[in-house]
Structures are given as structure tokens and as C-alpha cells.
PDB file of N, CA and C in Angstrom:
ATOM      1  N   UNK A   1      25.040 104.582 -82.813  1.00  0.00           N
ATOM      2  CA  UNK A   1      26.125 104.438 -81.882  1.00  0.00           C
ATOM      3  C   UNK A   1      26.760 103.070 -82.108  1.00  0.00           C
ATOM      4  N   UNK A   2      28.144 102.912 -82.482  1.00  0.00           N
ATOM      5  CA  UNK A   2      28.970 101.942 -82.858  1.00  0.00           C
ATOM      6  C   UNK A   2      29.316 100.871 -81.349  1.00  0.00           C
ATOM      7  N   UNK A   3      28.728  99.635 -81.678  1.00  0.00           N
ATOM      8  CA  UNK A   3      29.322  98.919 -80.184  1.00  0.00           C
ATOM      9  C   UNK A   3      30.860  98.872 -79.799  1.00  0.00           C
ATOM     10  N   UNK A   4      31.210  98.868 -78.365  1.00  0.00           N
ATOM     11  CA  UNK A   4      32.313  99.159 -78.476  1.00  0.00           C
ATOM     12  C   UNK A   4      33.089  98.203 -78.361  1.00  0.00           C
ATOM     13  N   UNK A   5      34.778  97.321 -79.189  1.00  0.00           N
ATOM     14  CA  UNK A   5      34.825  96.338 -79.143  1.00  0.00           C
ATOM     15  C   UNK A   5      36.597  96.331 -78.579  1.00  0.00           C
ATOM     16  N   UNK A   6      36.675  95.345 -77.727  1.00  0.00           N
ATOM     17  CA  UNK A   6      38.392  95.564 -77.017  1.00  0.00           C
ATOM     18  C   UNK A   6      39.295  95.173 -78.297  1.00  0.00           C
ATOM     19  N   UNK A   7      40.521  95.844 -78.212  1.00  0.00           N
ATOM     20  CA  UNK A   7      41.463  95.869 -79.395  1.00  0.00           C
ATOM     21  C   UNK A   7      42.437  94.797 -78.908  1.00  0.00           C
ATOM     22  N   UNK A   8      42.689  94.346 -77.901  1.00  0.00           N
ATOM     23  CA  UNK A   8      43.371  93.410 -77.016  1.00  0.00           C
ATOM     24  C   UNK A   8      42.707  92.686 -75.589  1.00  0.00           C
ATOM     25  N   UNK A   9      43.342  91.418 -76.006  1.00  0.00           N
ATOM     26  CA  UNK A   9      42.570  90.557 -74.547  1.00  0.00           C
ATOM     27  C   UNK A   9      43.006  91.253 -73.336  1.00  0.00           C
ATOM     28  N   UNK A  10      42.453  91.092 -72.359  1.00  0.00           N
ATOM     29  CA  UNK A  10      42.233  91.400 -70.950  1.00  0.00           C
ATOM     30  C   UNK A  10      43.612  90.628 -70.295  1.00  0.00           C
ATOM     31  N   UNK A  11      44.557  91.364 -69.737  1.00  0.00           N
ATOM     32  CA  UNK A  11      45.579  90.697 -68.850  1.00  0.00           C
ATOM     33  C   UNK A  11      44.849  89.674 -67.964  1.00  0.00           C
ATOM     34  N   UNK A  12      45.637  88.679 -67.302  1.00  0.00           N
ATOM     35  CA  UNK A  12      45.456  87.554 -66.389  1.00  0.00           C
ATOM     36  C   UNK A  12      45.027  88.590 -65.004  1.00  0.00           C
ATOM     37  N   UNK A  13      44.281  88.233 -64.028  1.00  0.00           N
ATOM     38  CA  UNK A  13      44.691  89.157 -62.777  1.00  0.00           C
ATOM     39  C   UNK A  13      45.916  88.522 -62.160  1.00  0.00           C
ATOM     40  N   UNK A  14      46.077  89.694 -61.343  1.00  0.00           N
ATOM     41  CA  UNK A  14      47.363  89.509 -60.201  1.00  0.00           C
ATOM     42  C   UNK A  14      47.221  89.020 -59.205  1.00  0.00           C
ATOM     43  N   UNK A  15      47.486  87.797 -58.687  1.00  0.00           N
ATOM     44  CA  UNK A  15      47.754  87.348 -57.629  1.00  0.00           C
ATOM     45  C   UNK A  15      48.286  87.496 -56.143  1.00  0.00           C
ATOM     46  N   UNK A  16      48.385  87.959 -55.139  1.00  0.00           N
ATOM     47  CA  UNK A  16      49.290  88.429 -54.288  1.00  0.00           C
ATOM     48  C   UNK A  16      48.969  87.326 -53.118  1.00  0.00           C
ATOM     49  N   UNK A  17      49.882  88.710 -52.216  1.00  0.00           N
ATOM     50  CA  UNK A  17      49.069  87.668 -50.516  1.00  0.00           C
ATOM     51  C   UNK A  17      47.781  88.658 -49.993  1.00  0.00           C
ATOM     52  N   UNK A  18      46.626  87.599 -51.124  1.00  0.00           N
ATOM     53  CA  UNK A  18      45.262  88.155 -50.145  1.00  0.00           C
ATOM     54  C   UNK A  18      44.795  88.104 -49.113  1.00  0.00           C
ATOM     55  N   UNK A  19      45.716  86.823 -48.446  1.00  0.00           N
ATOM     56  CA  UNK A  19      45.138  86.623 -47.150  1.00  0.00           C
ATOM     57  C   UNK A  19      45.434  87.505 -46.409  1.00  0.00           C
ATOM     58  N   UNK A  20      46.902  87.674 -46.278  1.00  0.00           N
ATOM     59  CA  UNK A  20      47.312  88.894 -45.621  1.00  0.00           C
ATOM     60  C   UNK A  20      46.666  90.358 -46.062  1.00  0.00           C
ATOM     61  N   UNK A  21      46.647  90.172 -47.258  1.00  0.00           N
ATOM     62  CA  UNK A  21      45.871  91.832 -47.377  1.00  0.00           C
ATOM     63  C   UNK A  21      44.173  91.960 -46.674  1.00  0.00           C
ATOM     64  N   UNK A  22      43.714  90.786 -47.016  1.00  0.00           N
ATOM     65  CA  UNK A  22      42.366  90.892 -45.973  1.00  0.00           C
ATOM     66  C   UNK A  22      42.403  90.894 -44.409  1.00  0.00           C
ATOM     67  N   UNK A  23      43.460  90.206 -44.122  1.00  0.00           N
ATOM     68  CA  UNK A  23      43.697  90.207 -42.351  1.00  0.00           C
ATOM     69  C   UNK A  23      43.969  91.579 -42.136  1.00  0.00           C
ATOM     70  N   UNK A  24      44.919  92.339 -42.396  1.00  0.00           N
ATOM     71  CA  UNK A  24      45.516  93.526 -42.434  1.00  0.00           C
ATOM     72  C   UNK A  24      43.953  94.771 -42.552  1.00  0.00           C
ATOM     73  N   UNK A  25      43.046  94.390 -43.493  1.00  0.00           N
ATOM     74  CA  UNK A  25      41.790  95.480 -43.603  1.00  0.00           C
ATOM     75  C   UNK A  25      41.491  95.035 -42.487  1.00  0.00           C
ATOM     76  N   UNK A  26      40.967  93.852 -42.340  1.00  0.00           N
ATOM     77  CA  UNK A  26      39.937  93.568 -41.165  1.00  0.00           C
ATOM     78  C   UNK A  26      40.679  94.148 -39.539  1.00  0.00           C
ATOM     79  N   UNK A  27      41.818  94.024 -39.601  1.00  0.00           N
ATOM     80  CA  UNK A  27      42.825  94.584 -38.339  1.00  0.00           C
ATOM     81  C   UNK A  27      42.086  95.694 -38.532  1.00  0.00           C
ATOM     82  N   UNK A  28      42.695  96.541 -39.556  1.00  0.00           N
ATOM     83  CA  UNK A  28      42.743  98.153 -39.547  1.00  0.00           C
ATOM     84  C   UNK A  28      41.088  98.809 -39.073  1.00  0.00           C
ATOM     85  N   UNK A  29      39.877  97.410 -39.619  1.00  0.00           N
ATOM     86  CA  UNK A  29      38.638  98.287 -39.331  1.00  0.00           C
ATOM     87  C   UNK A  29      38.423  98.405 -38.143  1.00  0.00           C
ATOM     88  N   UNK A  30      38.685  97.013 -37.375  1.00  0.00           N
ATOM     89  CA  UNK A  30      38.445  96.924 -35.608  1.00  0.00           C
ATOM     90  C   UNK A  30      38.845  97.542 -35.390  1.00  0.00           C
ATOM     91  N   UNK A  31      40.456  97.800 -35.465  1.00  0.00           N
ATOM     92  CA  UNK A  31      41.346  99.340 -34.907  1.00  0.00           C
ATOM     93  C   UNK A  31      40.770 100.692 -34.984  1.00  0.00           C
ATOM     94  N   UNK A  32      39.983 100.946 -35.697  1.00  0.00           N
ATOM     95  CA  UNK A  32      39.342 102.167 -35.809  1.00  0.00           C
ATOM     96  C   UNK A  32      38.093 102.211 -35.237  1.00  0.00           C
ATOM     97  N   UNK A  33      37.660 101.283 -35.201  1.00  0.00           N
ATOM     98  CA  UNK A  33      36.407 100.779 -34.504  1.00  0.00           C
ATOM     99  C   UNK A  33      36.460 100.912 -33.005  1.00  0.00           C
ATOM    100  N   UNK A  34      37.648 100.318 -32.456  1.00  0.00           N
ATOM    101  CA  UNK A  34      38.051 100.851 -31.154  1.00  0.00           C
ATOM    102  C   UNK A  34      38.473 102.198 -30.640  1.00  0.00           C
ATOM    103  N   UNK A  35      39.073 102.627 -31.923  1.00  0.00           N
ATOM    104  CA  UNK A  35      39.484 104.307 -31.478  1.00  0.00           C
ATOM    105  C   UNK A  35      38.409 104.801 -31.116  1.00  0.00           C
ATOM    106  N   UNK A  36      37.193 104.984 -31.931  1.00  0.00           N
ATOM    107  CA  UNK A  36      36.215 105.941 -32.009  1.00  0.00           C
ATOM    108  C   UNK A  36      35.335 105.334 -30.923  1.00  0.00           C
ATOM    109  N   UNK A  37      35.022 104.370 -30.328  1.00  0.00           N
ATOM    110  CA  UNK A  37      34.224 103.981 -28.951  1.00  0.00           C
ATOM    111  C   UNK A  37      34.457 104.892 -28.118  1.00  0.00           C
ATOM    112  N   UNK A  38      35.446 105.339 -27.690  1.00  0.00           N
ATOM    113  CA  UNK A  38      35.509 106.381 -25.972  1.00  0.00           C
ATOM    114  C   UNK A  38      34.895 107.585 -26.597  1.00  0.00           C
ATOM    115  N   UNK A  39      34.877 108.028 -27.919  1.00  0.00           N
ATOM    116  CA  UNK A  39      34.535 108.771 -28.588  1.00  0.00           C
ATOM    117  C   UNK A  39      32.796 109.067 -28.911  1.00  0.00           C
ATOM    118  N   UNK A  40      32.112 108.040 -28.221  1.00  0.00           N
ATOM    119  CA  UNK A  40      30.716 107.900 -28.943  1.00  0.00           C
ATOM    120  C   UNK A  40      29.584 108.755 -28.520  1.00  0.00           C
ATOM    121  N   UNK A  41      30.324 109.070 -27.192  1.00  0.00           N
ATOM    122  CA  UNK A  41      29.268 110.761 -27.045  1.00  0.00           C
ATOM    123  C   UNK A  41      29.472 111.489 -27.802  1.00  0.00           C
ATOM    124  N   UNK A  42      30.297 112.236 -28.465  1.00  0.00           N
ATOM    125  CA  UNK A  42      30.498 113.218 -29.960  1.00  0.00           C
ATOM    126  C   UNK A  42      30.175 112.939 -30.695  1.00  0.00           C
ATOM    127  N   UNK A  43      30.000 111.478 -31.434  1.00  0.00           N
ATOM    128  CA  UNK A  43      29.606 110.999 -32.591  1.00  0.00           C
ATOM    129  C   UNK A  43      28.057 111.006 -32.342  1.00  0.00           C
ATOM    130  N   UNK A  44      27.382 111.132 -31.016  1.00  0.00           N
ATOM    131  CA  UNK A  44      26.399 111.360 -30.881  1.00  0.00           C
ATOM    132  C   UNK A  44      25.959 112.366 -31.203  1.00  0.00           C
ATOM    133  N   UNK A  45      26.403 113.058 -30.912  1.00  0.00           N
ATOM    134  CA  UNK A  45      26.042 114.920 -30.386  1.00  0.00           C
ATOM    135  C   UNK A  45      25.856 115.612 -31.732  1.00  0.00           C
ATOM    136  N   UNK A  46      26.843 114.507 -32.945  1.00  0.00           N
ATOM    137  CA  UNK A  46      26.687 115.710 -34.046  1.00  0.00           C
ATOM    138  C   UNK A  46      26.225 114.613 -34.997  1.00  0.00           C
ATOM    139  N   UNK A  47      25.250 113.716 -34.666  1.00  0.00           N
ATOM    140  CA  UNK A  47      24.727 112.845 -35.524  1.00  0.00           C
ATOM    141  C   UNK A  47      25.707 112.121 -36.500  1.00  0.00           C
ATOM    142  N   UNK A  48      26.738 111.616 -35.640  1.00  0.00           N
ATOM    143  CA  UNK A  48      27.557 110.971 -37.000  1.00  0.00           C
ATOM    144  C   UNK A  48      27.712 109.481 -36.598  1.00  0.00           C
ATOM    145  N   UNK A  49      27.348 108.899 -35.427  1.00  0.00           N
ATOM    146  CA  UNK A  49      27.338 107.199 -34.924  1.00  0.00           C
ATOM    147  C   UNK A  49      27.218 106.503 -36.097  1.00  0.00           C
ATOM    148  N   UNK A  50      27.030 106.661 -37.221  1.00  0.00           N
ATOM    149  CA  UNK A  50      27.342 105.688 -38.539  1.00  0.00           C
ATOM    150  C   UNK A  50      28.992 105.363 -38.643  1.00  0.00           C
ATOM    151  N   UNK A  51      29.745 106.293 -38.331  1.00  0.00           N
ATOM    152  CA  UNK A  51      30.995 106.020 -38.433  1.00  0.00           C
ATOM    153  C   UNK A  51      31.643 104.815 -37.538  1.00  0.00           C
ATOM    154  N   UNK A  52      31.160 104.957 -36.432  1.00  0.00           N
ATOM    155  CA  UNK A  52      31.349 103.819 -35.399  1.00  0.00           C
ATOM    156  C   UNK A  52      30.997 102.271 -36.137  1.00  0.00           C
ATOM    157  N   UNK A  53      29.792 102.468 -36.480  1.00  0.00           N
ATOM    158  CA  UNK A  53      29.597 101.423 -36.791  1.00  0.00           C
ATOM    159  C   UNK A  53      29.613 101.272 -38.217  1.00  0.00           C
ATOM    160  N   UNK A  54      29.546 101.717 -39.055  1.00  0.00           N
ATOM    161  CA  UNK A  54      30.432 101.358 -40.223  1.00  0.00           C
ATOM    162  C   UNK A  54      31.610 100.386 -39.818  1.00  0.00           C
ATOM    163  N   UNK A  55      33.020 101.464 -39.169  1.00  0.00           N
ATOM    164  CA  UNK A  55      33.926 100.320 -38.781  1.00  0.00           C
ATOM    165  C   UNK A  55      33.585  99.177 -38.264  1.00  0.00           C
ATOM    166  N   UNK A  56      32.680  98.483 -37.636  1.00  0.00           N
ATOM    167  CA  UNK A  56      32.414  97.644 -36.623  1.00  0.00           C
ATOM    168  C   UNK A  56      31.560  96.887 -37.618  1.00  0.00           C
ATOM    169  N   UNK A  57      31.125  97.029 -38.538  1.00  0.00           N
ATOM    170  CA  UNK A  57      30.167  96.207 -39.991  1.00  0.00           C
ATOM    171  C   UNK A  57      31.571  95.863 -40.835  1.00  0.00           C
ATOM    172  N   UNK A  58      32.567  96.757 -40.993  1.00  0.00           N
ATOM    173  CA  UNK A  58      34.211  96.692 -41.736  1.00  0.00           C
ATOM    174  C   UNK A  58      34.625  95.336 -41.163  1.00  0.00           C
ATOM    175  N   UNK A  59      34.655  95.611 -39.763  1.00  0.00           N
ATOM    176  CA  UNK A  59      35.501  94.497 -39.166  1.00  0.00           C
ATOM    177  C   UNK A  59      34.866  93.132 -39.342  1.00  0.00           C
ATOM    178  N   UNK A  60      33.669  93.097 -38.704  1.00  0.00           N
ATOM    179  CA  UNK A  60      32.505  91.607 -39.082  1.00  0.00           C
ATOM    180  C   UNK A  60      32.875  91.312 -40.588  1.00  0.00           C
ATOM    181  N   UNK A  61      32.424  92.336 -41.445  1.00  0.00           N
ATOM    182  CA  UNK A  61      32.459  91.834 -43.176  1.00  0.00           C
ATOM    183  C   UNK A  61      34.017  90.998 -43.419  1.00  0.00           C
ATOM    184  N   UNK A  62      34.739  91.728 -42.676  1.00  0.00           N
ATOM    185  CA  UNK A  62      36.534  91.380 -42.906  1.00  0.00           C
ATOM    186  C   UNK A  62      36.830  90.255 -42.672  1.00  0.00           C
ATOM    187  N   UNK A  63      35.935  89.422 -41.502  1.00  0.00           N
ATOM    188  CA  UNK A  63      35.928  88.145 -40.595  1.00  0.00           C
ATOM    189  C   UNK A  63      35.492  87.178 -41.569  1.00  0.00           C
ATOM    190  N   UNK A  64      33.937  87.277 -42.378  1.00  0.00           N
ATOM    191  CA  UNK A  64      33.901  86.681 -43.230  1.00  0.00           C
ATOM    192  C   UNK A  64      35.070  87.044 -44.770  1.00  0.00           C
ATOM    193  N   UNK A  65      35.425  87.649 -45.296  1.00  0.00           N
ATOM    194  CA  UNK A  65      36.293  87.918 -46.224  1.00  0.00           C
ATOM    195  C   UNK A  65      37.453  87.134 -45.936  1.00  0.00           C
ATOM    196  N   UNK A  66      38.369  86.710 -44.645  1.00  0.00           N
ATOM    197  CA  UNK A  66      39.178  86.104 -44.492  1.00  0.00           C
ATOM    198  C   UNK A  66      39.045  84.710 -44.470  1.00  0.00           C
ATOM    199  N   UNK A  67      38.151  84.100 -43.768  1.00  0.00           N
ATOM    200  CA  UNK A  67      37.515  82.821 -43.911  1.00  0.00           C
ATOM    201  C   UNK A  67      37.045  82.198 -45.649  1.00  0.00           C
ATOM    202  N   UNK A  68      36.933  83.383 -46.455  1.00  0.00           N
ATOM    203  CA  UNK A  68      36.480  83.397 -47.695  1.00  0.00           C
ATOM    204  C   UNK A  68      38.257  82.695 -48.617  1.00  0.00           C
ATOM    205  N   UNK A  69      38.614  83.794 -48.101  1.00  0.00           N
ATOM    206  CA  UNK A  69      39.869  83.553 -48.835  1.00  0.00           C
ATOM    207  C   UNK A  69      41.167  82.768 -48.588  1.00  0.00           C
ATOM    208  N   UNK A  70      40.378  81.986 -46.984  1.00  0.00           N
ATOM    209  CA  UNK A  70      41.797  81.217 -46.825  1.00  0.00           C
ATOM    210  C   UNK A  70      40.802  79.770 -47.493  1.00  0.00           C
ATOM    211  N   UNK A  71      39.791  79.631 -47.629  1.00  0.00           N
ATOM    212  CA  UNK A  71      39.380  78.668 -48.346  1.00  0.00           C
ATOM    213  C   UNK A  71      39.455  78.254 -49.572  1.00  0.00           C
ATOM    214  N   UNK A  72      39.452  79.819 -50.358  1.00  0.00           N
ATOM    215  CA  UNK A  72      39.992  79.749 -52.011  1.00  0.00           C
ATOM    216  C   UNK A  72      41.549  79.345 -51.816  1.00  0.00           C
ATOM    217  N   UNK A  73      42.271  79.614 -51.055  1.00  0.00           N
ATOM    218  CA  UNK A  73      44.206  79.427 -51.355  1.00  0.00           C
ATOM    219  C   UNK A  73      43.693  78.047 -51.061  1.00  0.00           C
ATOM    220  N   UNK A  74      43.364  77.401 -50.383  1.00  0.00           N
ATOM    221  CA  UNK A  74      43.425  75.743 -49.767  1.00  0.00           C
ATOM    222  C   UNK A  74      42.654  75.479 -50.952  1.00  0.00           C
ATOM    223  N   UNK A  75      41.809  75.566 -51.582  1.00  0.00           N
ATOM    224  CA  UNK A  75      41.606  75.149 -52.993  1.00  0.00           C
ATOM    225  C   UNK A  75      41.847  75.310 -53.862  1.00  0.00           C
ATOM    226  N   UNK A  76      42.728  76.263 -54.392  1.00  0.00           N
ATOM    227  CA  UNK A  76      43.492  76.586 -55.475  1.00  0.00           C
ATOM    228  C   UNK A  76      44.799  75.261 -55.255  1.00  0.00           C
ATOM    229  N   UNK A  77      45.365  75.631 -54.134  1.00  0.00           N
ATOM    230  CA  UNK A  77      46.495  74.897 -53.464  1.00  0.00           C
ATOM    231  C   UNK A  77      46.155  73.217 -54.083  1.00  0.00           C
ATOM    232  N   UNK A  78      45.128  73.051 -53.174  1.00  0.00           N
ATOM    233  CA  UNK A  78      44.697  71.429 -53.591  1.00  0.00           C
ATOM    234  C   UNK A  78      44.705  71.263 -55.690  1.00  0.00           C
ATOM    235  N   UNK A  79      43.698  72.155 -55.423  1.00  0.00           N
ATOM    236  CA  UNK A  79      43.568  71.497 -57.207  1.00  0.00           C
ATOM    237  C   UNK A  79      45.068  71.631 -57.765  1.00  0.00           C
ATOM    238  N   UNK A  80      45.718  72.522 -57.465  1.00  0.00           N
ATOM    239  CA  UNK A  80      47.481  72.048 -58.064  1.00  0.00           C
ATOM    240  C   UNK A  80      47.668  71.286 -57.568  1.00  0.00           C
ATOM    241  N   UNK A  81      48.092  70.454 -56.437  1.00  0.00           N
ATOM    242  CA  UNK A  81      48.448  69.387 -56.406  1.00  0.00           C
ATOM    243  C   UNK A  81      47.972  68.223 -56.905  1.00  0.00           C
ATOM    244  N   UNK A  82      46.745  68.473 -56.719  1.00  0.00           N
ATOM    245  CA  UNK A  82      45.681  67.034 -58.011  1.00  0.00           C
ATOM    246  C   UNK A  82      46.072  67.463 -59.215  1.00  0.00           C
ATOM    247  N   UNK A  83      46.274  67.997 -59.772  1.00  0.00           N
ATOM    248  CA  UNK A  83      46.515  68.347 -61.098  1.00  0.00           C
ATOM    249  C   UNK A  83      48.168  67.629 -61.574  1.00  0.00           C
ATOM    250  N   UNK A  84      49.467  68.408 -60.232  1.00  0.00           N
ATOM    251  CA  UNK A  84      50.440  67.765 -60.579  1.00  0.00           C
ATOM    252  C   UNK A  84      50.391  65.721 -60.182  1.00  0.00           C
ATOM    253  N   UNK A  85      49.606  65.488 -59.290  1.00  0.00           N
ATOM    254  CA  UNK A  85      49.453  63.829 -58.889  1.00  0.00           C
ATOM    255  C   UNK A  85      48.697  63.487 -60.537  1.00  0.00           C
ATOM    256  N   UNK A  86      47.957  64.192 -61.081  1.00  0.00           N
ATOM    257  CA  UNK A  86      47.548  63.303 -62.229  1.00  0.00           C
ATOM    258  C   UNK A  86      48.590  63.445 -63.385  1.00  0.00           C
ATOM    259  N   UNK A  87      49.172  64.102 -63.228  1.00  0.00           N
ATOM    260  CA  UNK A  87      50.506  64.252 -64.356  1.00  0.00           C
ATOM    261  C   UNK A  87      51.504  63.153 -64.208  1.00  0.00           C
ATOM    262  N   UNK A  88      51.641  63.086 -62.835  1.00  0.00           N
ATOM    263  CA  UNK A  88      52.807  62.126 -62.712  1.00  0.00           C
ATOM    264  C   UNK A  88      52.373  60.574 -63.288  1.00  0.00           C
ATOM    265  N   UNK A  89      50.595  61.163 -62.618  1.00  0.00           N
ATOM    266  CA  UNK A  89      50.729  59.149 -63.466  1.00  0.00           C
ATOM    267  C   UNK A  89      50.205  58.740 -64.485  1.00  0.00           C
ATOM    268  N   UNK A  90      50.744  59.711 -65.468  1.00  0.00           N
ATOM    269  CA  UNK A  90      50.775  59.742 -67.077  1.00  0.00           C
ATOM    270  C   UNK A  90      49.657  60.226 -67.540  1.00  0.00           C
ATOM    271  N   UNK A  91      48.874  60.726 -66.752  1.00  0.00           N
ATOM    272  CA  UNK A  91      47.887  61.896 -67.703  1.00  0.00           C
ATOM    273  C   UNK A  91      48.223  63.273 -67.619  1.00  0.00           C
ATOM    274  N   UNK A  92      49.339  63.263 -68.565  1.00  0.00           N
ATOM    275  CA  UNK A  92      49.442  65.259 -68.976  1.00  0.00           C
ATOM    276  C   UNK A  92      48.362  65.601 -69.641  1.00  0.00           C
ATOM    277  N   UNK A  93      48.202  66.538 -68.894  1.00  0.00           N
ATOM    278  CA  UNK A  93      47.377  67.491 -69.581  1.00  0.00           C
ATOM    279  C   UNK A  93      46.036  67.419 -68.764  1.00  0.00           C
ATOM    280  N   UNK A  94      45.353  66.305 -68.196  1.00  0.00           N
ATOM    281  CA  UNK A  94      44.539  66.350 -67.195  1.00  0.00           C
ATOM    282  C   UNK A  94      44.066  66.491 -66.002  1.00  0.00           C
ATOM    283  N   UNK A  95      42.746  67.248 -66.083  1.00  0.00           N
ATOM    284  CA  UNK A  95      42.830  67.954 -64.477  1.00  0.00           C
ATOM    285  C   UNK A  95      42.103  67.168 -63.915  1.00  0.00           C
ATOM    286  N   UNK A  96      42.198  67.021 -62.692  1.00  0.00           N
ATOM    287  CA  UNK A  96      41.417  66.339 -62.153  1.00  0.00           C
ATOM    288  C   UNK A  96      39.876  65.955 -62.228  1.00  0.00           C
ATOM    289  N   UNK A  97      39.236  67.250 -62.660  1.00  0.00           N
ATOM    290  CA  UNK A  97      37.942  67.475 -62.848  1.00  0.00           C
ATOM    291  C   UNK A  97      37.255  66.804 -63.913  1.00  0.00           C
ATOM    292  N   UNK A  98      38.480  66.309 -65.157  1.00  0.00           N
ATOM    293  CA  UNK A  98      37.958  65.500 -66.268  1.00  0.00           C
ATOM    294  C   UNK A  98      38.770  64.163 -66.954  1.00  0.00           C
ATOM    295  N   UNK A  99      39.065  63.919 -65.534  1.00  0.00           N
ATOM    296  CA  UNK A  99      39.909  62.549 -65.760  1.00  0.00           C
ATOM    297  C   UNK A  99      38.907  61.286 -66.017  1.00  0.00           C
ATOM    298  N   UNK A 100      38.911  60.395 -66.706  1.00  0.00           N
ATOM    299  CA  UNK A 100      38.187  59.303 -66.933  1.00  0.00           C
ATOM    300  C   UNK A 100      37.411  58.332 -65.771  1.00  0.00           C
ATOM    301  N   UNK A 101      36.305  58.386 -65.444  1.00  0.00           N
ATOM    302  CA  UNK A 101      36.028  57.361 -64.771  1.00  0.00           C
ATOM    303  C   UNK A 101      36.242  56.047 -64.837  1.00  0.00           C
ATOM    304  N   UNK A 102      37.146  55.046 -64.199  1.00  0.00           N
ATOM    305  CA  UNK A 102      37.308  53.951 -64.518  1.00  0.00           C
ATOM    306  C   UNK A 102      36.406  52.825 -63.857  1.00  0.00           C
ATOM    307  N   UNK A 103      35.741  52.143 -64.620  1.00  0.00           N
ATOM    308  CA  UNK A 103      34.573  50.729 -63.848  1.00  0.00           C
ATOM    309  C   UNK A 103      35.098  49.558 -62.997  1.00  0.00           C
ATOM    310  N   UNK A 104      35.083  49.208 -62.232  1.00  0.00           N
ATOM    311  CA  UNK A 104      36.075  48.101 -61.843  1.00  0.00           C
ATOM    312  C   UNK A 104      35.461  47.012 -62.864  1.00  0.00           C
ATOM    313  N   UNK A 105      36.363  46.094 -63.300  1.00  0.00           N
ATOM    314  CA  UNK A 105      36.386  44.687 -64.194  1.00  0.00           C
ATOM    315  C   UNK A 105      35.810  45.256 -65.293  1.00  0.00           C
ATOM    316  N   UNK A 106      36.138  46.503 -66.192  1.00  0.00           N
ATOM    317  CA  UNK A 106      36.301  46.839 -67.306  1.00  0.00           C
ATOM    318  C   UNK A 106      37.330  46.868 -68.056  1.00  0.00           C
TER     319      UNK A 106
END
């Protein structure tokens, strides 16, 4: 069996508004999470109360997922701006992460 090898590099991923797309899941799970509560004697009756709380594990997981990802934009965010502050003061091309340590009275 021949290994299998890519004929072309892998596109960049796509970027969007994750934050909003994670706020928007995490909305939608509570929302469903609330529908099905007045509902939880039936979900009893025919053994299906996983559904309830599925949504209600959706919504918690969503809480952390948003907190996740407004921390990556505020750090993506930052490291561009360190990146453009080290450009301006004449190190193109350097990121912050491997800019020279300088000694004082060296």
C-alpha cells in the first residue's frame, strides 16, 4: 500500500467573526434548553432527559468557548500591534517574540 502524499499545500484557514459565531451557538443551546424544560415530564416518560441536558452541557461548553475566543482575538489583536510598534522602530521583519534582548551599558 503506497503512502498517501498531498499534490498541493493546504489553504490558510478562514477567519471570520468567531466570536459572534460562538455567542450565537451558545444563545441557540440555552434557547433550546429553555424550550424543552416545561417539557421535562415527556422527556421523562419516554426516556429521552438526555436531550434537556445535552442543551444545558451546549450552553455551559458555549460559555467557556466564548471566553476562549475572545481571548485568542485580544491576542492575535495585541501581537499585531507589537509586531506593527516593532516595525516602526526599524525592525522590519521582527516579531516581537524574537527581537533582541538589549543589556543596559552594552
Amino acid at each position: 500500500m503506497a503512502k498517501w502524499t498531498p499534490k498541493h499545500e493546504a489553504p490558510e484557514p478562514l477567519e471570520g467573526p468567531v466570536v459572534a459565531t460562538i455567542t450565537g451557538g451558545t444563545i441557540l443551546w440555552f434557547a433550546l434548553f429553555l424550550v424543552q424544560v416545561p417539557f421535562y415530564g415527556w422527556f421523562d416518560d419516554r426516556d429521552l432527559t438526555w436531550w434537556v441536558w445535552t442543551c444545558l452541557a451546549g450552553g455551559g461548553l458555549g460559555l467557556i468557548g466564548i471566553w476562549y475566543v475572545r481571548g485568542r482575538e485580544a491576542a492575535i489583536k495585541r501581537h499585531a500591534a507589537e509586531a506593527r510598534t516593532a516595525e516602526a522602530a526599524g525592525n522590519p521583519g521582527a516579531t516581537p517574540d524574537t527581537t533582541p534582548e538589549t543589556t543596559p551599558g552594552a
